[in-house]
C-alpha atoms as a PDB file:
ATOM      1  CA  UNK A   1     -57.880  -2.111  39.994  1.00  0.00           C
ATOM      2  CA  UNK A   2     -58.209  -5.317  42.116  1.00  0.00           C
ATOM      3  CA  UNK A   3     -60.162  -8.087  40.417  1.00  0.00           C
ATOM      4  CA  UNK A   4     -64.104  -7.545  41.180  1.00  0.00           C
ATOM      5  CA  UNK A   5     -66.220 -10.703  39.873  1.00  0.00           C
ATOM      6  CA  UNK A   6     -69.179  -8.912  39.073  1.00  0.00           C
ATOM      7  CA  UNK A   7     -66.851  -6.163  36.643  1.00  0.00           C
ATOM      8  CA  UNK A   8     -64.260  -8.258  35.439  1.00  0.00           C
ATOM      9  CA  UNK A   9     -65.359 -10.717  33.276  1.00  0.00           C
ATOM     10  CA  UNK A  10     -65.308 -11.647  30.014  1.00  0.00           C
ATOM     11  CA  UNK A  11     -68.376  -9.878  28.543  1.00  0.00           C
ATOM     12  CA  UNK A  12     -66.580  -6.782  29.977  1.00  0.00           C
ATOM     13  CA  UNK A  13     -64.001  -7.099  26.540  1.00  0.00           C
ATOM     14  CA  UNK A  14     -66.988  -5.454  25.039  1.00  0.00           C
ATOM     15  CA  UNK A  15     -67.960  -3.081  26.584  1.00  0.00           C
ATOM     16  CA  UNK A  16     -66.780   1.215  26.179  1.00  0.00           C
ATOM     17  CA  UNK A  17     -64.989   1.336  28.838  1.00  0.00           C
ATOM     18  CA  UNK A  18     -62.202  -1.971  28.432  1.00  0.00           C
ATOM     19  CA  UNK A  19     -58.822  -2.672  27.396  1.00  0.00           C
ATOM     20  CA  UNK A  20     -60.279  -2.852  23.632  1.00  0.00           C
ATOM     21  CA  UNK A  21     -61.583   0.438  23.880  1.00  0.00           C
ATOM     22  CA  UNK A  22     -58.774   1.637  25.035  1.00  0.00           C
ATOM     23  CA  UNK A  23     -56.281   0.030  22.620  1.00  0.00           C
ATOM     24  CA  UNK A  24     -58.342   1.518  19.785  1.00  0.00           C
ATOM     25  CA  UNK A  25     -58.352   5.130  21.375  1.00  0.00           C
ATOM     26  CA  UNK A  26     -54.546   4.367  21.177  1.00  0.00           C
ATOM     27  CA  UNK A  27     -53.008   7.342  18.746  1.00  0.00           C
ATOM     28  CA  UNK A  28     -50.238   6.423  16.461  1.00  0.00           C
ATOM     29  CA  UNK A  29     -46.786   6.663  17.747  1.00  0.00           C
ATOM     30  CA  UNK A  30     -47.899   6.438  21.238  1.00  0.00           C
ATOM     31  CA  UNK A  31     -46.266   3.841  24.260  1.00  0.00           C
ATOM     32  CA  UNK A  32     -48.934   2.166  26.236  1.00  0.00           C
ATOM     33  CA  UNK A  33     -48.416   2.198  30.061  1.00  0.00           C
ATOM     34  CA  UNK A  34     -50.563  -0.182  32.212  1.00  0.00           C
ATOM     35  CA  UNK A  35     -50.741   0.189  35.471  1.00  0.00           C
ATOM     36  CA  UNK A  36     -51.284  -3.810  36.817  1.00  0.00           C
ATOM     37  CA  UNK A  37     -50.392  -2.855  40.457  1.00  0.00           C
ATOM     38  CA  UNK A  38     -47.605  -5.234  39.985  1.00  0.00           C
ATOM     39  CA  UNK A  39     -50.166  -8.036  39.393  1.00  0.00           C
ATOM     40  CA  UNK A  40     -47.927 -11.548  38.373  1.00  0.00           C
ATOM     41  CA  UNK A  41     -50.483 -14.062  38.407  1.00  0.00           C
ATOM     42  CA  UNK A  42     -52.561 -12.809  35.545  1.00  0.00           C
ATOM     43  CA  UNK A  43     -51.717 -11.002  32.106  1.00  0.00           C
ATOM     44  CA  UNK A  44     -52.430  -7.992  31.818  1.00  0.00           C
ATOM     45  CA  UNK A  45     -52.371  -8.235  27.748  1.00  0.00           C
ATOM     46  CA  UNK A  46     -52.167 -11.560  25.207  1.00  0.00           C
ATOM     47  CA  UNK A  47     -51.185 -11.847  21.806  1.00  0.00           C
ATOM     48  CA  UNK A  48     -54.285 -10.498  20.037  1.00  0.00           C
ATOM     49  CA  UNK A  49     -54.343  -7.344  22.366  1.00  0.00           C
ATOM     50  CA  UNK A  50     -50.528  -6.470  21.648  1.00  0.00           C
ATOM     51  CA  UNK A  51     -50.777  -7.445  17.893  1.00  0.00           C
ATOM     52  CA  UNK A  52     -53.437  -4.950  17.643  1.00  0.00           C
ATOM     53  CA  UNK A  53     -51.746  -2.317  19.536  1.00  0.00           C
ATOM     54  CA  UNK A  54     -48.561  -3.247  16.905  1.00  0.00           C
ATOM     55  CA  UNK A  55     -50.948  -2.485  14.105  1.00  0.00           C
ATOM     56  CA  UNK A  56     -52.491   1.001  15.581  1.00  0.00           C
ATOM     57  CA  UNK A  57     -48.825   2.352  15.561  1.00  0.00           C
ATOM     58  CA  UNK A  58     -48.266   1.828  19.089  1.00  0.00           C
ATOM     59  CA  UNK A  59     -44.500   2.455  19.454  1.00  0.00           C
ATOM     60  CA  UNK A  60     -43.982  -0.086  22.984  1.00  0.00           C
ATOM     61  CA  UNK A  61     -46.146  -1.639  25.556  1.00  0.00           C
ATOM     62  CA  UNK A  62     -44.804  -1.072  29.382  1.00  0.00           C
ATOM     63  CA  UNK A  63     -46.574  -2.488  32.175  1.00  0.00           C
ATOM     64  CA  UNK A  64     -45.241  -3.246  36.248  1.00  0.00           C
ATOM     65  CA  UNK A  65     -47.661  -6.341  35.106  1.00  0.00           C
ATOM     66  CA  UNK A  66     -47.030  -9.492  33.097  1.00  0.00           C
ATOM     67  CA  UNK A  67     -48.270 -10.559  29.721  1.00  0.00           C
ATOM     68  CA  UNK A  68     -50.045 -13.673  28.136  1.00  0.00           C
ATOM     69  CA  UNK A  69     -49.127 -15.378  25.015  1.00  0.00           C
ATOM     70  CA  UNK A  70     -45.289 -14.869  24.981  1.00  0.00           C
ATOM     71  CA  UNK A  71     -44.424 -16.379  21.500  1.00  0.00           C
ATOM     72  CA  UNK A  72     -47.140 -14.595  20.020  1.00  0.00           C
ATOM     73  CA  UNK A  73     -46.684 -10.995  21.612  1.00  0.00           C
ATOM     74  CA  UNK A  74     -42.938 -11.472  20.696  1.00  0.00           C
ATOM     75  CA  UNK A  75     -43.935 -12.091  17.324  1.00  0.00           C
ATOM     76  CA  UNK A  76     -45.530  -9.071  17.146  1.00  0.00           C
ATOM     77  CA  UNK A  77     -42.490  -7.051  17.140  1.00  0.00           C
ATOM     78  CA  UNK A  78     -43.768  -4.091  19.611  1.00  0.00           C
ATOM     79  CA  UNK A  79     -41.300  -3.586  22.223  1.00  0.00           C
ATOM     80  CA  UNK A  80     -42.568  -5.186  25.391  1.00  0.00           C
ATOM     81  CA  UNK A  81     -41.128  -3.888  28.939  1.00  0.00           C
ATOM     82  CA  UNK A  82     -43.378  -6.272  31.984  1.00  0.00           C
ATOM     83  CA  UNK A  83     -42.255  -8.372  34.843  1.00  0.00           C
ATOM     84  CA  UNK A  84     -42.812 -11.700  32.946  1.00  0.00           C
ATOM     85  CA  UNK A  85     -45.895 -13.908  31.889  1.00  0.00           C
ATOM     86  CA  UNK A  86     -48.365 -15.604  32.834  1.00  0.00           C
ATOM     87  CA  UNK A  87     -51.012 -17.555  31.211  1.00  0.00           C
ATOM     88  CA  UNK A  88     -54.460 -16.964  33.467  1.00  0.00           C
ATOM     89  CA  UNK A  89     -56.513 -13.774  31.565  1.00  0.00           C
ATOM     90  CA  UNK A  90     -56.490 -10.614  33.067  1.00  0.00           C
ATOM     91  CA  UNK A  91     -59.926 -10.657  33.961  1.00  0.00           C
ATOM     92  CA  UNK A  92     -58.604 -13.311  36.923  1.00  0.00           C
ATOM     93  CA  UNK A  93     -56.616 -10.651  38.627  1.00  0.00           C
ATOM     94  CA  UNK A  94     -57.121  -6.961  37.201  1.00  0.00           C
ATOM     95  CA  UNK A  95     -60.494  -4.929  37.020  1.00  0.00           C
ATOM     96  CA  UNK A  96     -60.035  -2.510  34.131  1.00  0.00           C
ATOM     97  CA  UNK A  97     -61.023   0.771  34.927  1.00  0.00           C
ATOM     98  CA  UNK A  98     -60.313   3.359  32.671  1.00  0.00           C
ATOM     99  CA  UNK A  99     -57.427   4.909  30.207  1.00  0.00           C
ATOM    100  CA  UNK A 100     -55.757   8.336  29.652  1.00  0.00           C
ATOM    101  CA  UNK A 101     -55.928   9.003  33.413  1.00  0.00           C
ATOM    102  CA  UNK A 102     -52.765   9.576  35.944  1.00  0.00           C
ATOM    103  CA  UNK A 103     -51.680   5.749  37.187  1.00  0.00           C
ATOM    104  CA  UNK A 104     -48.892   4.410  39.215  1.00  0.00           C
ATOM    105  CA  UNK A 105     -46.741   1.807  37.530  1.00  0.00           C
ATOM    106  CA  UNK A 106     -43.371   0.229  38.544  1.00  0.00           C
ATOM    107  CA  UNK A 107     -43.917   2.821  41.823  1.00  0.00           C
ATOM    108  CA  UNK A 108     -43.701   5.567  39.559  1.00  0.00           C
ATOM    109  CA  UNK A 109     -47.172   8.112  38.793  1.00  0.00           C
ATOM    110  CA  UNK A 110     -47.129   8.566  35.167  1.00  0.00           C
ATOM    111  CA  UNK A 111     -49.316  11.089  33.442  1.00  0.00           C
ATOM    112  CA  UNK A 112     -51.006  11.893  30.354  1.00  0.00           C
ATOM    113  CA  UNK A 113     -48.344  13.240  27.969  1.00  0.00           C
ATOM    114  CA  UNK A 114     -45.432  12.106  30.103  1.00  0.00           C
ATOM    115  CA  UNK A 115     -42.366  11.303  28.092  1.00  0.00           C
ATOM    116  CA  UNK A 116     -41.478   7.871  28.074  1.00  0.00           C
ATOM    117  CA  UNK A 117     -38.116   6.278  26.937  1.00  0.00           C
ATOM    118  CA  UNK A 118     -37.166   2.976  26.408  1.00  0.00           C
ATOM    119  CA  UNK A 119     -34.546   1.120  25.477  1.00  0.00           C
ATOM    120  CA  UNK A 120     -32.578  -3.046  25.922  1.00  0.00           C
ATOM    121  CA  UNK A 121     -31.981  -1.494  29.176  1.00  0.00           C
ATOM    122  CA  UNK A 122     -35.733  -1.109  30.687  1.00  0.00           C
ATOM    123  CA  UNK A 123     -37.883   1.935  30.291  1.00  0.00           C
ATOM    124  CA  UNK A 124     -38.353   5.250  32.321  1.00  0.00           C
ATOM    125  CA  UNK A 125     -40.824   8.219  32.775  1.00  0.00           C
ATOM    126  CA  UNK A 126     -40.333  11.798  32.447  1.00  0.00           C
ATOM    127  CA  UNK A 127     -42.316  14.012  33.328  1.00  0.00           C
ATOM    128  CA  UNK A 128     -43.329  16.762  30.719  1.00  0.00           C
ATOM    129  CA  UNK A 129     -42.129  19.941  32.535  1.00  0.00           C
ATOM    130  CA  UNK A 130     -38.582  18.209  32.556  1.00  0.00           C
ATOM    131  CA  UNK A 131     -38.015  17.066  28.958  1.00  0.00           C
ATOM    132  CA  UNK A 132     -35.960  19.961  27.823  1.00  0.00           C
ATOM    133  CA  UNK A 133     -33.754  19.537  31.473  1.00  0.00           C
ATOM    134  CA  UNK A 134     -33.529  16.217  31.265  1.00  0.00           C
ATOM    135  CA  UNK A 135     -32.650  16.281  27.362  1.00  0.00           C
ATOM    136  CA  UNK A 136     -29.665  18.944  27.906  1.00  0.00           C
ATOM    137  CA  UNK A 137     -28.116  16.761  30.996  1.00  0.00           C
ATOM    138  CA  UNK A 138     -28.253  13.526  29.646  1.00  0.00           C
ATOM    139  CA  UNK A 139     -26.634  14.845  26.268  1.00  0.00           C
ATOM    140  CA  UNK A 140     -24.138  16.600  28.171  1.00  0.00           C
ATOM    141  CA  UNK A 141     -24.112  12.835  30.908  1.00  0.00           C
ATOM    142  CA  UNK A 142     -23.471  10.679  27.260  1.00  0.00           C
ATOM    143  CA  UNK A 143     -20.757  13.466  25.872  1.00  0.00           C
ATOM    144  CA  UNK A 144     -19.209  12.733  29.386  1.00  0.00           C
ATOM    145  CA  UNK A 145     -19.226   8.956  29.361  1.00  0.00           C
ATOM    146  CA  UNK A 146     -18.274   8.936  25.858  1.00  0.00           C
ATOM    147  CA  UNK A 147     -14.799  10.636  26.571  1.00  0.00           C
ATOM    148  CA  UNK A 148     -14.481   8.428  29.614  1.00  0.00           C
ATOM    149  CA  UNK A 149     -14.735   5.574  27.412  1.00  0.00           C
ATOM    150  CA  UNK A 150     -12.256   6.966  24.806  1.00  0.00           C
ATOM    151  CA  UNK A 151      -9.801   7.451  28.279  1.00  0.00           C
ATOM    152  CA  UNK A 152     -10.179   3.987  29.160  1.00  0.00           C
ATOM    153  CA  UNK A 153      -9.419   2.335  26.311  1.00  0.00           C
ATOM    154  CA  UNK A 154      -6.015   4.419  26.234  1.00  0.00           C
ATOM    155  CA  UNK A 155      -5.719   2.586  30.022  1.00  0.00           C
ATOM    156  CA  UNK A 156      -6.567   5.546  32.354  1.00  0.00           C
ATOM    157  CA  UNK A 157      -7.527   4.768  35.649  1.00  0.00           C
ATOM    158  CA  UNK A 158     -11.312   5.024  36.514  1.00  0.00           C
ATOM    159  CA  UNK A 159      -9.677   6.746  40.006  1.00  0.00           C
ATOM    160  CA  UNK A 160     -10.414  10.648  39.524  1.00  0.00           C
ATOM    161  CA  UNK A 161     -12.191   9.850  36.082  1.00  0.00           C
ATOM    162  CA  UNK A 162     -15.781   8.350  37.191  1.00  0.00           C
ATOM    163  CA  UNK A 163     -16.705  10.417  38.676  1.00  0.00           C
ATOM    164  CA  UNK A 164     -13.951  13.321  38.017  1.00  0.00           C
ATOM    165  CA  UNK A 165     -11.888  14.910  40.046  1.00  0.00           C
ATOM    166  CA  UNK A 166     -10.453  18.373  39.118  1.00  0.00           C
ATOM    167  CA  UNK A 167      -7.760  17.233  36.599  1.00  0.00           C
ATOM    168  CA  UNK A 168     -10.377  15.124  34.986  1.00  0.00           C
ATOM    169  CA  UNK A 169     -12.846  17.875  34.648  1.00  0.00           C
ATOM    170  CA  UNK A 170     -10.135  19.798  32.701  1.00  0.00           C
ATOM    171  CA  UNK A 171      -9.003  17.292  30.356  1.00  0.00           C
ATOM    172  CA  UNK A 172     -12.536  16.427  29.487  1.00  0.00           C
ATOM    173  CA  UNK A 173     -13.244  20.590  28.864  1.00  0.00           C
ATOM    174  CA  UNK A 174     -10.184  20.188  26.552  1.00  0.00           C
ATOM    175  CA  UNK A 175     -11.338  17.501  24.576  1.00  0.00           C
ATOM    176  CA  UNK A 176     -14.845  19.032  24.244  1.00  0.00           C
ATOM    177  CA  UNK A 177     -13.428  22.057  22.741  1.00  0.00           C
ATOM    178  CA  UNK A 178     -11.212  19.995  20.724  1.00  0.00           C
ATOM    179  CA  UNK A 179     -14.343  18.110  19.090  1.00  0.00           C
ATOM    180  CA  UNK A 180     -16.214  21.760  18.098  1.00  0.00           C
END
């Protein structure tokens, strides 16, 4: 939430409802996603906070927010996906208000038990009723691409290839059966 003096404050760390509460309610294997409303002028998270996420088993940290301590959450080795840093606390932007709960982040609503995936390239949400979609077309998307690659290295034409035209679409249902 926006910043409120009399909430966000330091002695607020320790209290049960806080990002330290939360980061230890964190189960293993799980990505953290922060809703900071796009806040850039405080971080969301330092170095302590992420190393102790990196030691729970948390498998990435993503955030529309920015982060503190860059060396030091680098260090860390979790996977980070924010908008930058910044080096004023949270507490001087963000109100934290609770965890486990529906948020918006990037201008996406993410859920409780969403599927998140991440990767050098940023990170996105699915949403649990469209895992097992999602998972069929984007193996049959990569089995697509990865023929178009093999047909542009022989020096084909990305005309009629990407995306395909008819005579594309056969070739590439020729190869797949070729590969079974």
């Amino acid at each position: 939430m926006p910043v409120r003096e009399d909430l966000a404050t330091p002695e607020s760390w320790g209290k049960p409802i806080s990002t330290r509460a939360a980061i230890e309610a964190m189960p293993e294997g799980c990505i953290a996603v922060a809703d900071a409303m796009g806040v850039t002028t405080a971080g969301i998270f330092g170095d302590i906070l992420v190393m102790r996420m990196a030691k729970r088993g948390v498998t990435a940290l993503v955030t529309d927010g920015v982060i503190r301590d860059k060396a030091g959450v680098l260090a860390t080795g979790l996977p980070v996906y924010c908008q930058g840093t910044a080096a004023p606390a949270s507490v001087n932007g963000l109100t934290f208000v609770g965890w486990n709960e529906p948020i918006a982040c990037g201008g996406c609503a993410i859920f409780p038990g969403d599927v998140i995936v991440a990767d050098d390239d940023g990170a996105v949400v699915i949403p649990q009723d469209l895992v097992d979609f999602v998972a069929t077309e984007g193996e049959e998307h990569e089995r697509y691409e990865t023929w178009v690659v093999s047909e542009v290295e022989k020096g084909v034409k990305l005309p009629g290839l990407y995306p395909p035209n008819d005579e594309a679409k056969a070739r590439y249902e020729t190869w797949k059966k070729s590969r079974r």
